[in-house]
PDB file of N, CA and C in Angstrom:
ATOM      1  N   UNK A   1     135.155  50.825 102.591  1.00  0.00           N
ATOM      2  CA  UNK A   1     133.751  51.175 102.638  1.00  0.00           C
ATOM      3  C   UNK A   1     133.187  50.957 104.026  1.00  0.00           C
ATOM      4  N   UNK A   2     133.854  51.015 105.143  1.00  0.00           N
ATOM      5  CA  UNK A   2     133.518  50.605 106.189  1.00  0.00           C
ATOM      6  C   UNK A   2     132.671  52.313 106.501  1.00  0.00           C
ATOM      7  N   UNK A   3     131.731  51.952 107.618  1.00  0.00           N
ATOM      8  CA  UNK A   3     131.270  53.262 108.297  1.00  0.00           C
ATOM      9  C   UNK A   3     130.470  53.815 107.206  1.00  0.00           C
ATOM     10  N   UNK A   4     129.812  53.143 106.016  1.00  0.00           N
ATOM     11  CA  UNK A   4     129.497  54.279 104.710  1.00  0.00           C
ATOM     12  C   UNK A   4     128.095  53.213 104.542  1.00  0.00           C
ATOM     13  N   UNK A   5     127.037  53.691 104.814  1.00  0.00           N
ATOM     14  CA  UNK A   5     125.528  52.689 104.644  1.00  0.00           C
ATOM     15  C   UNK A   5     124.458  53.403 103.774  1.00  0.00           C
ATOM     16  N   UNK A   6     124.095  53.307 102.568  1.00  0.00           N
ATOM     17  CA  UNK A   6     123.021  53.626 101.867  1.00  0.00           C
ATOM     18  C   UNK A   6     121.951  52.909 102.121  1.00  0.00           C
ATOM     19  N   UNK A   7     121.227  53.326 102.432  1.00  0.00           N
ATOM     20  CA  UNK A   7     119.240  53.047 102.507  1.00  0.00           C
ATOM     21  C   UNK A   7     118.763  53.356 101.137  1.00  0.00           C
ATOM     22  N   UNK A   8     117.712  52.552 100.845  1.00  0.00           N
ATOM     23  CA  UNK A   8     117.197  53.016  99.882  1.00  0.00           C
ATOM     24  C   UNK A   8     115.660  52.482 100.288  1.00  0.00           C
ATOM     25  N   UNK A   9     114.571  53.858  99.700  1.00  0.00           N
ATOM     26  CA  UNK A   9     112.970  53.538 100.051  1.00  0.00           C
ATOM     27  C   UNK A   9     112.134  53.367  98.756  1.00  0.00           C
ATOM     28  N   UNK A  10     111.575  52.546  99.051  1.00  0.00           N
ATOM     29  CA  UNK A  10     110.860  52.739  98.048  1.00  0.00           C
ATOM     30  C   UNK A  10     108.924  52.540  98.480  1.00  0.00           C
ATOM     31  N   UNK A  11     108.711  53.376  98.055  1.00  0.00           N
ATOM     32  CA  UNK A  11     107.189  53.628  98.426  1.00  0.00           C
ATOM     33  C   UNK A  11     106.108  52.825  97.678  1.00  0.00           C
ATOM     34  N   UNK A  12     105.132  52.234  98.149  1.00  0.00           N
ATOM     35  CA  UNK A  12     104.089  51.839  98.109  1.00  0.00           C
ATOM     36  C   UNK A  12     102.464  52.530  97.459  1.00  0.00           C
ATOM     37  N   UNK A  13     102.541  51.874  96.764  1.00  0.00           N
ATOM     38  CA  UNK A  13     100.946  53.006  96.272  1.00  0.00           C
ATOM     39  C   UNK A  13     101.213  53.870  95.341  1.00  0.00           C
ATOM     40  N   UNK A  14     100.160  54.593  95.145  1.00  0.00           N
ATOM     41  CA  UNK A  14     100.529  56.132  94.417  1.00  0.00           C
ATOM     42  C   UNK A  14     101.026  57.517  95.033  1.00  0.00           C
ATOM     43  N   UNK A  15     102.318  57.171  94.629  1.00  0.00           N
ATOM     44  CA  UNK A  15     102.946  58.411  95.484  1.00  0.00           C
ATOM     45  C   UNK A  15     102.906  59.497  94.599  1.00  0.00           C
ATOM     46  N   UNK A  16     103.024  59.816  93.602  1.00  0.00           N
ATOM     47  CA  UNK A  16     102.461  60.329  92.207  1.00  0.00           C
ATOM     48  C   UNK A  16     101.747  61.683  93.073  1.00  0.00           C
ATOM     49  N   UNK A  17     100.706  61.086  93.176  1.00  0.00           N
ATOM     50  CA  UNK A  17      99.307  62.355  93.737  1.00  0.00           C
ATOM     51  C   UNK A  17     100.329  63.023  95.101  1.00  0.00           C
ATOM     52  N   UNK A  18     101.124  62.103  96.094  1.00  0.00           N
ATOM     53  CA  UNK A  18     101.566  63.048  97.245  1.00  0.00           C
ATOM     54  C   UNK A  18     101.935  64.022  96.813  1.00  0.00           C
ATOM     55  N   UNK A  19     103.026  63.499  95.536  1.00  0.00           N
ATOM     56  CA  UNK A  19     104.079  64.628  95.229  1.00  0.00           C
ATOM     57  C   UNK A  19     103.430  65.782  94.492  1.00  0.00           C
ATOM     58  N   UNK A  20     102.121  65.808  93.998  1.00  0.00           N
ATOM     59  CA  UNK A  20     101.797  67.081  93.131  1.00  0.00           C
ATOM     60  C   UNK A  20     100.718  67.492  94.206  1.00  0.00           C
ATOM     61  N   UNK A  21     100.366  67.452  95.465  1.00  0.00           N
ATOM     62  CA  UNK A  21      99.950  67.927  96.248  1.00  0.00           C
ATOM     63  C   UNK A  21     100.336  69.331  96.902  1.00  0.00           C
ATOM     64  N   UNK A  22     101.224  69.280  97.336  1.00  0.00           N
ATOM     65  CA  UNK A  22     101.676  70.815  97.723  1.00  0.00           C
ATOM     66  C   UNK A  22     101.260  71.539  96.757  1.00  0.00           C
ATOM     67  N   UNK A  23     101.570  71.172  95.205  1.00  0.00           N
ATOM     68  CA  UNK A  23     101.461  71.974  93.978  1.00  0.00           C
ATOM     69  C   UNK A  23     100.022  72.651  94.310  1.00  0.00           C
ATOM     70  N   UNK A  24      99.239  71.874  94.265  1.00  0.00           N
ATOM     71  CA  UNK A  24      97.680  72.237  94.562  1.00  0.00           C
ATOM     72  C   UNK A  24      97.356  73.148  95.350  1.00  0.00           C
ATOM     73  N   UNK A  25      97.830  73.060  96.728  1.00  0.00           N
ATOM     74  CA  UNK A  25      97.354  74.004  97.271  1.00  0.00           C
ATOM     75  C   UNK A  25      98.569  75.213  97.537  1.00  0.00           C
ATOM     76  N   UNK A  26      99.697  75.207  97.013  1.00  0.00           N
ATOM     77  CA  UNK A  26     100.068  76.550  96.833  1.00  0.00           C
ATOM     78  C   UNK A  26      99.459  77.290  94.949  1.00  0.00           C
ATOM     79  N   UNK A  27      98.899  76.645  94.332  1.00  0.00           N
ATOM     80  CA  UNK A  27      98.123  77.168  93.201  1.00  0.00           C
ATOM     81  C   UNK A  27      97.142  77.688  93.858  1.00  0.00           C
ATOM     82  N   UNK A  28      96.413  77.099  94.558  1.00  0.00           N
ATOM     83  CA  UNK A  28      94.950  77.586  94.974  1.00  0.00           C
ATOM     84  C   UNK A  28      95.346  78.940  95.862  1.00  0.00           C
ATOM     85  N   UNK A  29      96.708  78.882  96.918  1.00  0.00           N
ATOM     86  CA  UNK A  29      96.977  80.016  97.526  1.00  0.00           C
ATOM     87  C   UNK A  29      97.326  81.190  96.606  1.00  0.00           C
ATOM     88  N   UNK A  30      98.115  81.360  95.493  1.00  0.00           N
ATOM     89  CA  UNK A  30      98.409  82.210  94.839  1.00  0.00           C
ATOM     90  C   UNK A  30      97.454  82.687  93.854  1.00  0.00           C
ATOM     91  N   UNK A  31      96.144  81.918  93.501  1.00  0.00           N
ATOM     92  CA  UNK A  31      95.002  82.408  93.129  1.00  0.00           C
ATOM     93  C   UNK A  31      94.043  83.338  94.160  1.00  0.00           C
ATOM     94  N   UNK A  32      94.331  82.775  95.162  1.00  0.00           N
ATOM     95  CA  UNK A  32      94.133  83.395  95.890  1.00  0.00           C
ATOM     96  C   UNK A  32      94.174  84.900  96.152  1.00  0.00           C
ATOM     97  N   UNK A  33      95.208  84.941  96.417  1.00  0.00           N
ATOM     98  CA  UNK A  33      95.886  86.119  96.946  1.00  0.00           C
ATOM     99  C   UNK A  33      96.312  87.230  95.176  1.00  0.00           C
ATOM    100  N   UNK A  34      96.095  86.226  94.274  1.00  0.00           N
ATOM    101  CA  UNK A  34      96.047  87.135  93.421  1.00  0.00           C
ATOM    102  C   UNK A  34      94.535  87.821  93.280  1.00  0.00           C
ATOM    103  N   UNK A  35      93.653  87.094  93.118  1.00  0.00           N
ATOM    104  CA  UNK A  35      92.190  87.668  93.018  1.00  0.00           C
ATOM    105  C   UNK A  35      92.110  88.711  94.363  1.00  0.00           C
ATOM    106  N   UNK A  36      92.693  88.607  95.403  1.00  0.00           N
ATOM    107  CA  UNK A  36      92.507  89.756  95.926  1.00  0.00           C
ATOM    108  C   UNK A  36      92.975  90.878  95.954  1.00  0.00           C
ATOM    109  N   UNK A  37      93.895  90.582  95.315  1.00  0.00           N
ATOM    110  CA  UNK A  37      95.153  91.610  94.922  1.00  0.00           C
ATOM    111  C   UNK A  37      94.547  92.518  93.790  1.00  0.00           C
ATOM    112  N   UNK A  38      93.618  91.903  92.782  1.00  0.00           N
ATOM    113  CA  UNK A  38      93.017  92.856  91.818  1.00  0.00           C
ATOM    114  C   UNK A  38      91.520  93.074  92.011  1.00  0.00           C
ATOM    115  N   UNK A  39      91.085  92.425  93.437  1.00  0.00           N
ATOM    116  CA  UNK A  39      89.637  92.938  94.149  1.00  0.00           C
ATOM    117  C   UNK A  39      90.148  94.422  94.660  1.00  0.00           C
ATOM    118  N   UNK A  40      91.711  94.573  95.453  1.00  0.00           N
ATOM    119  CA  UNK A  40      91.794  95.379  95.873  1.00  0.00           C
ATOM    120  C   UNK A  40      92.459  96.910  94.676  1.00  0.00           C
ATOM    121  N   UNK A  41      92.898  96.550  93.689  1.00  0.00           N
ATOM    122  CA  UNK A  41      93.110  97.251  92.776  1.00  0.00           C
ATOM    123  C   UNK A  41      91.902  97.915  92.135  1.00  0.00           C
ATOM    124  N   UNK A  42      90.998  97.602  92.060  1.00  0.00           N
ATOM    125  CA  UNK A  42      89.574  97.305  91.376  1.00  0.00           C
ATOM    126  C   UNK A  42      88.636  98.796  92.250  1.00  0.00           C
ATOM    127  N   UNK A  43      88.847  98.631  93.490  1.00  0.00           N
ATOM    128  CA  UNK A  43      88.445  99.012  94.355  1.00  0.00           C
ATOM    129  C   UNK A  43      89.425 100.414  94.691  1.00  0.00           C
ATOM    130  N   UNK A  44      90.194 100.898  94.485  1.00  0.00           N
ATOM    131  CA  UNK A  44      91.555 101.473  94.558  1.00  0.00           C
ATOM    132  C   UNK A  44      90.642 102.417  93.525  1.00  0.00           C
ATOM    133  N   UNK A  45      90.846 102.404  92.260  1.00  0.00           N
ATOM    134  CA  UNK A  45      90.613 103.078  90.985  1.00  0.00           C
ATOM    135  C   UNK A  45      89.081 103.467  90.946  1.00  0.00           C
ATOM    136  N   UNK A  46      88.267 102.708  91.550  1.00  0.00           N
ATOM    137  CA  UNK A  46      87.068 103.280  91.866  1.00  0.00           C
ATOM    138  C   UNK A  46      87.215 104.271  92.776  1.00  0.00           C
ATOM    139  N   UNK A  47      87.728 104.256  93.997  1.00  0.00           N
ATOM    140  CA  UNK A  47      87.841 105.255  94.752  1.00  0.00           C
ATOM    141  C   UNK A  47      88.002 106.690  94.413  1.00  0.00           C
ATOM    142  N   UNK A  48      89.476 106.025  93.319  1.00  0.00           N
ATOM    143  CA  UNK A  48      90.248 107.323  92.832  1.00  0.00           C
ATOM    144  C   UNK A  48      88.627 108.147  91.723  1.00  0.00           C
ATOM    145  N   UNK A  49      88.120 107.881  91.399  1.00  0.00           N
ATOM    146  CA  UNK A  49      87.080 108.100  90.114  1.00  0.00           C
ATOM    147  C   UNK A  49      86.074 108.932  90.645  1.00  0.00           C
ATOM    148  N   UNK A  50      85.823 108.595  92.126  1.00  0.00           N
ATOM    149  CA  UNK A  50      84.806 109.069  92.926  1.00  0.00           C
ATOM    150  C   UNK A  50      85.128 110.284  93.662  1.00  0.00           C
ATOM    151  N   UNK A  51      86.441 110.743  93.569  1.00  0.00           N
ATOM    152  CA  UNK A  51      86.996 111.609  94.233  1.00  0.00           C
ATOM    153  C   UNK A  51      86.500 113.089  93.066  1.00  0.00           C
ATOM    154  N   UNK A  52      86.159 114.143  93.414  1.00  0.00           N
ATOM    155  CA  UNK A  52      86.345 115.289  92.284  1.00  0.00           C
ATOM    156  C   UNK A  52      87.643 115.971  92.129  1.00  0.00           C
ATOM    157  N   UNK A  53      88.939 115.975  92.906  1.00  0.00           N
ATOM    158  CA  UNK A  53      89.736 116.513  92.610  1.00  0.00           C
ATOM    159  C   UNK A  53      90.537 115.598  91.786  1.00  0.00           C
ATOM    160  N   UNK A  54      90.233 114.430  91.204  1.00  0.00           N
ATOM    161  CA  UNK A  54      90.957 113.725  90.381  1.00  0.00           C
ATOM    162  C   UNK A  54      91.640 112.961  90.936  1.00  0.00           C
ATOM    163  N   UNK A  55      93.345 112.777  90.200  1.00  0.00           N
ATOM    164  CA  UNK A  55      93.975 112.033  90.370  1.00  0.00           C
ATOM    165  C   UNK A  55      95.132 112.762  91.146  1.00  0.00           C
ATOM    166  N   UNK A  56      94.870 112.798  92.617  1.00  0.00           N
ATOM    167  CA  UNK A  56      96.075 113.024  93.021  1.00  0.00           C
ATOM    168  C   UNK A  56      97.021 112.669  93.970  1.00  0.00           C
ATOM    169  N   UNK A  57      97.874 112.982  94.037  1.00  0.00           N
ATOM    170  CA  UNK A  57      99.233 111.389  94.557  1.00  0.00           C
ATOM    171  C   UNK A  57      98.539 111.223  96.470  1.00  0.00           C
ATOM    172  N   UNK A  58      98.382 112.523  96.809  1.00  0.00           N
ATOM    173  CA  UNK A  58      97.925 112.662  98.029  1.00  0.00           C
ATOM    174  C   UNK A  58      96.451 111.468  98.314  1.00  0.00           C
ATOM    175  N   UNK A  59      95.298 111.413  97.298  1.00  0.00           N
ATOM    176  CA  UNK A  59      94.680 110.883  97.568  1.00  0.00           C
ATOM    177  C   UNK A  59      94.871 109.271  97.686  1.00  0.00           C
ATOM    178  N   UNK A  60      95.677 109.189  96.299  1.00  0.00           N
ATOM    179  CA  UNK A  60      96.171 107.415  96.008  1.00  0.00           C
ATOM    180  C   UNK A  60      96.850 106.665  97.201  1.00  0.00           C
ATOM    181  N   UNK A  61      97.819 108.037  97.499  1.00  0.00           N
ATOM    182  CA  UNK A  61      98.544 106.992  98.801  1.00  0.00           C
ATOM    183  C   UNK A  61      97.455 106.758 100.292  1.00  0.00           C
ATOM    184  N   UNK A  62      96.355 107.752 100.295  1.00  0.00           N
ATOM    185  CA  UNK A  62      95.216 107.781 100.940  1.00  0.00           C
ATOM    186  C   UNK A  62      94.575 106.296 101.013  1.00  0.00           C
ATOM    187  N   UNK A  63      93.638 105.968  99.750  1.00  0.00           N
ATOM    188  CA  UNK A  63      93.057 105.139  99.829  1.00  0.00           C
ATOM    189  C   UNK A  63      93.826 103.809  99.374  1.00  0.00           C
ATOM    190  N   UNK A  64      95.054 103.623  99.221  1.00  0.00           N
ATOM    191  CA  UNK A  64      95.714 103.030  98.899  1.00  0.00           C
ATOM    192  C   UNK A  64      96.042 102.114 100.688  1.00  0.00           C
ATOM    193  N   UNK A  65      96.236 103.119 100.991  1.00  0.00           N
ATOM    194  CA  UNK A  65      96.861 102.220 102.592  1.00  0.00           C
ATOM    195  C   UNK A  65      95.390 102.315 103.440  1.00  0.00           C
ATOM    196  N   UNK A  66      94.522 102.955 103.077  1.00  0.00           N
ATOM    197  CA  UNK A  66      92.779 102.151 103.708  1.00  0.00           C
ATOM    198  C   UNK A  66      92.631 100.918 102.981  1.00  0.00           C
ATOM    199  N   UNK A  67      92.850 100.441 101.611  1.00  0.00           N
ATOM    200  CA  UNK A  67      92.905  99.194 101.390  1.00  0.00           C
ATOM    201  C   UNK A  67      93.604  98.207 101.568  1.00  0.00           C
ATOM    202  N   UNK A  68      94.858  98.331 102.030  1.00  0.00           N
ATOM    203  CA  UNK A  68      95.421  97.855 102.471  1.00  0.00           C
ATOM    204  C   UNK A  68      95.573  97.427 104.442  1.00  0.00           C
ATOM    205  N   UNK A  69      95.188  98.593 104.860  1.00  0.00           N
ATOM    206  CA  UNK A  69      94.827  98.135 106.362  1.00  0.00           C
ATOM    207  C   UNK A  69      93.877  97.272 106.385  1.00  0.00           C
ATOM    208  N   UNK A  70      92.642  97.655 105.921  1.00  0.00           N
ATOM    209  CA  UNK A  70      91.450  96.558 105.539  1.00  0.00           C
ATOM    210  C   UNK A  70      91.716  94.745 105.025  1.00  0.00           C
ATOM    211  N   UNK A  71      92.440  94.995 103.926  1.00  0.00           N
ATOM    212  CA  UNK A  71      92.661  93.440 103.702  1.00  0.00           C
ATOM    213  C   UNK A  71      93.878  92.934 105.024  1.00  0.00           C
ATOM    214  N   UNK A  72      94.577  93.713 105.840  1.00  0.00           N
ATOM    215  CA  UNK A  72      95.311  92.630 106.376  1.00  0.00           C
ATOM    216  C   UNK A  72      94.380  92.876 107.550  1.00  0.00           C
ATOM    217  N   UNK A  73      93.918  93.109 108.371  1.00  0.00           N
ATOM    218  CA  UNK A  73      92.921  93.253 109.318  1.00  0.00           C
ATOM    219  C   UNK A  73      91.550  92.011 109.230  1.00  0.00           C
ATOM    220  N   UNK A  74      91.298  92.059 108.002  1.00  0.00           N
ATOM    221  CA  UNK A  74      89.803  91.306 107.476  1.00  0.00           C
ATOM    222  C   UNK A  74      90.319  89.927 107.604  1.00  0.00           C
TER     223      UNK A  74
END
């Protein structure tokens, strides 16, 4: 067993809360980014509604990538 050394730590306090920390704020990020994700869907289908020629692929991919330039720009 020569050359072979285990450490061992042991922490102080409530480490409890450190460890569910990240949790928190990658929840809050993926709420995030989901609510905008169906602000921008939301907004998408209105577009499409407002258009008179309907539904067509030409327009979707249209306002589809204006909403999308917009949210990564903003």
């Amino acid at each position: 067993m020569s050359s072979i050394h285990m450490c061992g730590y042991e922490a102080d306090g409530n480490t409890e809360l450190l460890n569910q920390l990240p949790w928190v704020f990658i929840s809050a990020w993926e709420t995030l980014a989901l609510s905008l994700a169906v602000w921008i869907a939301i907004k998408h289908v209105r577009e499409l509604q407002r258009t008179s020629t309907g539904w067509a692929i030409g327009d979707c991919f249209t306002i589809l990538m204006q909403t999308h330039v917009f949210y990564f720009t903003w």
